[in-house]
Protein backbone atom coordinates (compact mmCIF):
# COMPACT_ATOMS: atom_id res chain seq x y z
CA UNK A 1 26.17 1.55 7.48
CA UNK A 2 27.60 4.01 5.09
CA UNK A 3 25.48 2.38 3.01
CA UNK A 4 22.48 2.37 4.44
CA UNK A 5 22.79 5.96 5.65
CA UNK A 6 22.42 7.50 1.79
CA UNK A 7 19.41 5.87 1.41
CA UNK A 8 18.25 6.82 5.09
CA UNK A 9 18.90 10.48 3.79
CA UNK A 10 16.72 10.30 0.95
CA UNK A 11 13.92 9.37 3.17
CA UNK A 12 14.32 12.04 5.54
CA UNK A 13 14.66 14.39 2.78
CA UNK A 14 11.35 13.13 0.83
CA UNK A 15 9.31 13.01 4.16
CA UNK A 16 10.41 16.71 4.83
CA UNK A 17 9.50 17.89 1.37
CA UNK A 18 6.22 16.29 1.81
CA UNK A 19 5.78 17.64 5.19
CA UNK A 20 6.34 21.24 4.22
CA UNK A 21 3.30 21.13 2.19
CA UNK A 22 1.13 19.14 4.45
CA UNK A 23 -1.75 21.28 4.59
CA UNK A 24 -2.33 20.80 0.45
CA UNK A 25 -1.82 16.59 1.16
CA UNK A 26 -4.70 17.05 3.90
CA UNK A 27 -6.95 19.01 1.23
CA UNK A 28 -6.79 16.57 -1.36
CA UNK A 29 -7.57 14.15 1.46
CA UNK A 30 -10.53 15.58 2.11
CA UNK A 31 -12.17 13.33 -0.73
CA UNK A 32 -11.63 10.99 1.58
CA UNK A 33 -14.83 12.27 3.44
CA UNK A 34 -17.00 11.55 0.99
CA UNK A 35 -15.58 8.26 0.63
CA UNK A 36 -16.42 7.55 3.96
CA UNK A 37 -19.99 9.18 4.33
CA UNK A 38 -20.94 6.74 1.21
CA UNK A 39 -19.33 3.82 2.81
CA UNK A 40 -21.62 4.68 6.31
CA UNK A 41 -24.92 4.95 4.79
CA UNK A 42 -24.98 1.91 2.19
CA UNK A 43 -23.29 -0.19 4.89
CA UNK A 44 -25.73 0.95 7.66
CA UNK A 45 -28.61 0.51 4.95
CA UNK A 46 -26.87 -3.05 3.91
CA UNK A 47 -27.05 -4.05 8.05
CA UNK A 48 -31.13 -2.82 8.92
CA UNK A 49 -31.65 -4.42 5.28
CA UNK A 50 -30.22 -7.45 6.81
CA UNK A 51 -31.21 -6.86 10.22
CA UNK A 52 -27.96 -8.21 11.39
CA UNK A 53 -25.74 -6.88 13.89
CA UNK A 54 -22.60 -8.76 12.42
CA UNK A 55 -21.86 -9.34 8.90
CA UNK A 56 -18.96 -11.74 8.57
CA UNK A 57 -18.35 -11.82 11.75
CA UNK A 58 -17.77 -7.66 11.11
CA UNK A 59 -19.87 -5.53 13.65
CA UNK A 60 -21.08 -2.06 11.87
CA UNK A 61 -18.31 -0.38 13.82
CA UNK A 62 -15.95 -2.92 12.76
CA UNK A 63 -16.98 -2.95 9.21
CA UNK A 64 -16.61 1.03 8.82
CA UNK A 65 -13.18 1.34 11.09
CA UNK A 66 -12.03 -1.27 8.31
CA UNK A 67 -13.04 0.86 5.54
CA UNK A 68 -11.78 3.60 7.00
CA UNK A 69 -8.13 1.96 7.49
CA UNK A 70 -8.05 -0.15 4.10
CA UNK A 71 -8.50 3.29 2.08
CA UNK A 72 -5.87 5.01 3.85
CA UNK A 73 -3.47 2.43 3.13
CA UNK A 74 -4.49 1.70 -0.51
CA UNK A 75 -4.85 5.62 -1.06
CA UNK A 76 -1.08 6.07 0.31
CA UNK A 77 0.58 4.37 -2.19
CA UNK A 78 2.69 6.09 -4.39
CA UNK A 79 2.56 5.46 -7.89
CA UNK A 80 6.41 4.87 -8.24
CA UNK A 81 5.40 2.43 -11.00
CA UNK A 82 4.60 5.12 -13.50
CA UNK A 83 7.64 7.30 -12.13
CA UNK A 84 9.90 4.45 -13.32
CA UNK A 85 8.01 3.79 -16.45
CA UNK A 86 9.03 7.07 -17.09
CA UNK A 87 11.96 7.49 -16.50
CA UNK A 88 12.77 4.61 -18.91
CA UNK A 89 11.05 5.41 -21.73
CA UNK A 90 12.72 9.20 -21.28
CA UNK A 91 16.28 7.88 -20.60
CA UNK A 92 16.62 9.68 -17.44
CA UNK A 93 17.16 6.48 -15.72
CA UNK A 94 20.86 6.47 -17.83
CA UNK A 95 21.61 9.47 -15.80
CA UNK A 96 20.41 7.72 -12.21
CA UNK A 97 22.79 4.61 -13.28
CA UNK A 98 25.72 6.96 -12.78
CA UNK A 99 24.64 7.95 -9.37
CA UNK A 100 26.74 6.79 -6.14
CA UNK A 101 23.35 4.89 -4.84
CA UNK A 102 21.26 1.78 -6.62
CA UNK A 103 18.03 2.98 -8.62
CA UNK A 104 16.12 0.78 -6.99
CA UNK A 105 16.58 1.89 -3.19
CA UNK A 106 16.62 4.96 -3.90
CA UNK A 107 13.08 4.84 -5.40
CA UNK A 108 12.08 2.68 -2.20
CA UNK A 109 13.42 5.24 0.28
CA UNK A 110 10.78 7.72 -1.63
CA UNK A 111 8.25 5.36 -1.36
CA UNK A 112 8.36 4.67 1.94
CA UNK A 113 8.85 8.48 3.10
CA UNK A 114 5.87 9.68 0.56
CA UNK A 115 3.71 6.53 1.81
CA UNK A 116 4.14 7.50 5.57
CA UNK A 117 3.02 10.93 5.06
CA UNK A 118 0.00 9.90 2.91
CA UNK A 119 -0.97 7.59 5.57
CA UNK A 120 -0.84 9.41 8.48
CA UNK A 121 -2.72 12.03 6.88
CA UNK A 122 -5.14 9.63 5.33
CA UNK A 123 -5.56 7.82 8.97
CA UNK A 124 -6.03 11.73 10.28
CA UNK A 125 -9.10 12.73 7.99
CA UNK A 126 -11.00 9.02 8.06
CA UNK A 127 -10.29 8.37 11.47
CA UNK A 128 -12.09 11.62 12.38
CA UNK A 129 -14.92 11.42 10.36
CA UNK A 130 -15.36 7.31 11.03
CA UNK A 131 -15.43 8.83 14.75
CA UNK A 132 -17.91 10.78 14.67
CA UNK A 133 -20.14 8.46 12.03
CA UNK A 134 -19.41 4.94 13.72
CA UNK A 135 -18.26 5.48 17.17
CA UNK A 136 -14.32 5.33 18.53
CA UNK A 137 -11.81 2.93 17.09
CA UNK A 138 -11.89 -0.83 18.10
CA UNK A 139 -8.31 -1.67 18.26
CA UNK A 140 -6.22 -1.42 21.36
CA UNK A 141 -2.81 -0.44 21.34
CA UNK A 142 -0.81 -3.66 21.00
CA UNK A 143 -2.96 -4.23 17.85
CA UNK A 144 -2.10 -0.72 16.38
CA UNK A 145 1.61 -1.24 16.77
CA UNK A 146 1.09 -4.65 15.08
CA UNK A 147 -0.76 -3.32 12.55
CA UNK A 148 1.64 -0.71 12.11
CA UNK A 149 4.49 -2.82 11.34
CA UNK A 150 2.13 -4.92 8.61
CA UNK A 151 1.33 -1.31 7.09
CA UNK A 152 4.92 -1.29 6.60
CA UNK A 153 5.47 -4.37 5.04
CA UNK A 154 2.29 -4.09 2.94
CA UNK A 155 4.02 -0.53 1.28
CA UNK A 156 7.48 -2.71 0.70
CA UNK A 157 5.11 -5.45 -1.27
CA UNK A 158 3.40 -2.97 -3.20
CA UNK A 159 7.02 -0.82 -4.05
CA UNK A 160 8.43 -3.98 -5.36
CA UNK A 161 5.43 -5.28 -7.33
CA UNK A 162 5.32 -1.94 -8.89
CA UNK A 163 9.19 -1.74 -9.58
CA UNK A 164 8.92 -4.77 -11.38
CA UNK A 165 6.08 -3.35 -12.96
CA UNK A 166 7.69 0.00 -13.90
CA UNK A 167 10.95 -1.73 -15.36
CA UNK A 168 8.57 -3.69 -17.71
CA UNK A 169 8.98 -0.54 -20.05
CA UNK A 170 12.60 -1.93 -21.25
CA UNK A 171 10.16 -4.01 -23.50
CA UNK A 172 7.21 -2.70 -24.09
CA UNK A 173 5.94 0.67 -25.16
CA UNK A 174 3.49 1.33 -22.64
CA UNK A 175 3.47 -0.95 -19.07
CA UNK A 176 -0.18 1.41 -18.21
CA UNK A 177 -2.29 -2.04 -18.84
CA UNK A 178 0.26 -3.65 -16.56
CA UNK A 179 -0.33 -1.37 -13.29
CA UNK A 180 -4.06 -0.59 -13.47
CA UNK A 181 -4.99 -4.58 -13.85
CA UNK A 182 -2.50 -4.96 -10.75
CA UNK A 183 -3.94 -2.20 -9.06
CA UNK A 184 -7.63 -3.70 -9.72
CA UNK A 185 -6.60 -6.82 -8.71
CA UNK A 186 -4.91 -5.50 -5.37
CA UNK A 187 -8.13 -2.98 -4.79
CA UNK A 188 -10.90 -5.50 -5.38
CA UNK A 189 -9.10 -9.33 -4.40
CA UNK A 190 -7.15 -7.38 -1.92
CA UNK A 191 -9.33 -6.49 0.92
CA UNK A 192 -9.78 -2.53 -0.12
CA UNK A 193 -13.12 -2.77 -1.37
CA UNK A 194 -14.31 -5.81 0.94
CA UNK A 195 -13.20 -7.74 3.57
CA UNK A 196 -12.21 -10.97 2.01
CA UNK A 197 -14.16 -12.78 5.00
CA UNK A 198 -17.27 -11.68 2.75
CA UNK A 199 -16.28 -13.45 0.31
CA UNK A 200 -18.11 -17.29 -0.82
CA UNK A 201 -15.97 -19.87 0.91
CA UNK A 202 -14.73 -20.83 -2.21
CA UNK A 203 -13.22 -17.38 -3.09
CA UNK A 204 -12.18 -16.26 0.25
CA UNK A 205 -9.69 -19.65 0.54
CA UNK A 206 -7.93 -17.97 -2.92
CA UNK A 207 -7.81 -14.95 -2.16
CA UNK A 208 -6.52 -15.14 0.86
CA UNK A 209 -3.48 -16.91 -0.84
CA UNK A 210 -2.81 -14.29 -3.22
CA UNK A 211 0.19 -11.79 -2.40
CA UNK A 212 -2.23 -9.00 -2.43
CA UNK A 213 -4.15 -10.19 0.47
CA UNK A 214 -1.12 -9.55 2.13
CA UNK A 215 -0.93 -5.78 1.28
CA UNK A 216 -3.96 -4.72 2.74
CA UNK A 217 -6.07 -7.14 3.65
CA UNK A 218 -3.15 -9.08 6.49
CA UNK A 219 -2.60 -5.18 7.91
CA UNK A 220 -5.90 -4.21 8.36
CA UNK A 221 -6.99 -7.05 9.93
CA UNK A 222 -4.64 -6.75 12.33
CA UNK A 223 -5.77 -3.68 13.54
CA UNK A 224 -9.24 -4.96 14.09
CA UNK A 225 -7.77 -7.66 16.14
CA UNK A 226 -4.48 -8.61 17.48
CA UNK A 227 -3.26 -12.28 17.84
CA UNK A 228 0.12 -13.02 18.36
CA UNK A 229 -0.05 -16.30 16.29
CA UNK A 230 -1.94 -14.81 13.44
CA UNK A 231 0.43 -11.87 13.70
CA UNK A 232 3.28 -13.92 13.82
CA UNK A 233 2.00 -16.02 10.56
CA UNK A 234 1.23 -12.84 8.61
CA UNK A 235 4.81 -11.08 9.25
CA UNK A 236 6.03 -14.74 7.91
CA UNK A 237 4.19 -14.47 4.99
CA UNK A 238 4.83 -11.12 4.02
CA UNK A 239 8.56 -11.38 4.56
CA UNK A 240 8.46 -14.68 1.93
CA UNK A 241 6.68 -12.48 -0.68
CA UNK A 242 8.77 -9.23 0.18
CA UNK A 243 11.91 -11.48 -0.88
CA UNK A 244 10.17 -13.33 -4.03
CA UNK A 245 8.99 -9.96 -5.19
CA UNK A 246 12.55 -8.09 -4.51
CA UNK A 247 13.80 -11.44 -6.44
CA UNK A 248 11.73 -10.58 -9.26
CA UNK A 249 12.10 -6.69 -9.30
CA UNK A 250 15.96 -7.73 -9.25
CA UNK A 251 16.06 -10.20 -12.19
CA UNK A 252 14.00 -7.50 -14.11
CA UNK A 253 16.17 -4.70 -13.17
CA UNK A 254 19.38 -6.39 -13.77
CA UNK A 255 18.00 -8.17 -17.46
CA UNK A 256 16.88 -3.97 -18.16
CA UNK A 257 20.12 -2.19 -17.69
CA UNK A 258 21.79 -4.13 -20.11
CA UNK A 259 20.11 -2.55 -22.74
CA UNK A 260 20.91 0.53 -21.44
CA UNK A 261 24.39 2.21 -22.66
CA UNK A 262 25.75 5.13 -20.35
CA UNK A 263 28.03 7.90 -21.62
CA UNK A 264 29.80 10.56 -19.93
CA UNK A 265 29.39 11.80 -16.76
């Protein structure tokens, strides 16, 4: 527990650091807006274009809500991938090997604390304006404390893809190429940009196997509608990946300190 506790701290202490300066998170949020108001009118175009009240299955309502709760997510991830990437490439990581706590969770704990923040204020400033624009939200509150728990998930996916990603700079001189193809990949395979269901048949049945499907897509969708079985099937899936990812960030981590030589104290 003692254990667990140092690492609890660092949360607390991150989430209270980012709290004290909430009102300048909410005012860079407010790009978020304009997100959203372009989102509205080529979607509400895309649906009297079509003259369709569904798309996908996706009602207009549905379609912008989704929007509106993929972006939040996606927008609340830290970049702790470029955080580590620097901190090898300056050394200062010798210095956190010395520390009574493990590099990695202490970087997690951040994560998590920063991402919570981020997202409730993200959720805040779409959910208002997708209120007013689209109508009231269309989950229930069984399928927001579903979705919830997925949102959580999703962020330990991402922190561990991004560790692993991060670390890379043991070997190579710059891991920037590294995070902005996985960050493509997760924004436009992922379910940020698009509801995978949009997706050709073909395409969909991929992505929809891909670990990144998992991060945003599997959460989001569970706030649009709850099912225990599908629930039950996505918290299955992202628990196998969260331990195959942690497996890799692990190997990674452990094959990059050993280049790493630490003097003094």
């Amino acid at each position: 527990m003692r254990r667990v506790a140092k690492y609890f701290e660092v949360f607390k202490v991150t989430l209270l650091s980012n709290l004290a300066y909430v009102y300048d998170v909410l005012a860079r949020q407010l790009f978020l807006v304009i997100v959203m108001f372009v989102f509205f009118q080529l979607w509400r175009t895309t649906y009297r274009w079509e003259g369709a009240t569904t798309i996908a299955g996706f009602t207009m309502r549905q379609m912008i809500w989704y929007l509106a709760l993929s972006e939040s997510m996606m927008m609340a991830m830290p970049r702790s991938g470029a955080d580590i990437d620097s901190e090898v490439k300056s050394g200062s990581l010798a210095y956190s090997l010395s520390k009574p706590y493990k590099y990695p969770w202490f970087h997690y704990a951040r994560y998590m604390a920063e991402a919570v923040v981020r997202f409730a204020g993200n959720l805040l400033v779409t959910g208002t304006v997708t209120w007013v624009m689209a109508g009231p939200p269309v989950f229930t509150g069984a399928s927001f404390a579903a979705g919830l728990v997925c949102v959580l998930l999703g962020f330990t996916m991402d922190f561990w893809a991004q560790m692993s990603l991060g670390l890379l700079a043991f070997w190579v001189e710059d891991t920037w190429a590294f995070r902005l193809f996985y960050n493509r990949v997760t924004m436009l395979l992922g379910g940020m940009m698009l509801p995978l269901d949009v997706f050709p048949e073909w395409l969909r049945r991929i992505t929809t196997k891909l670990p990144v499907s998992q991060i945003v897509y599997g959460p989001v969708k569970t706030f649009l509608g709850f099912r225990a079985a599908d629930w039950a099937s996505l918290l299955t899936r992202q628990a196998s990946w969260i331990v195959v990812m942690y497996a890799i960030a692990s190997l990674v981590y452990r094959s990059g300190v050993k280049r790493v030589n630490v003097q003094g104290g």
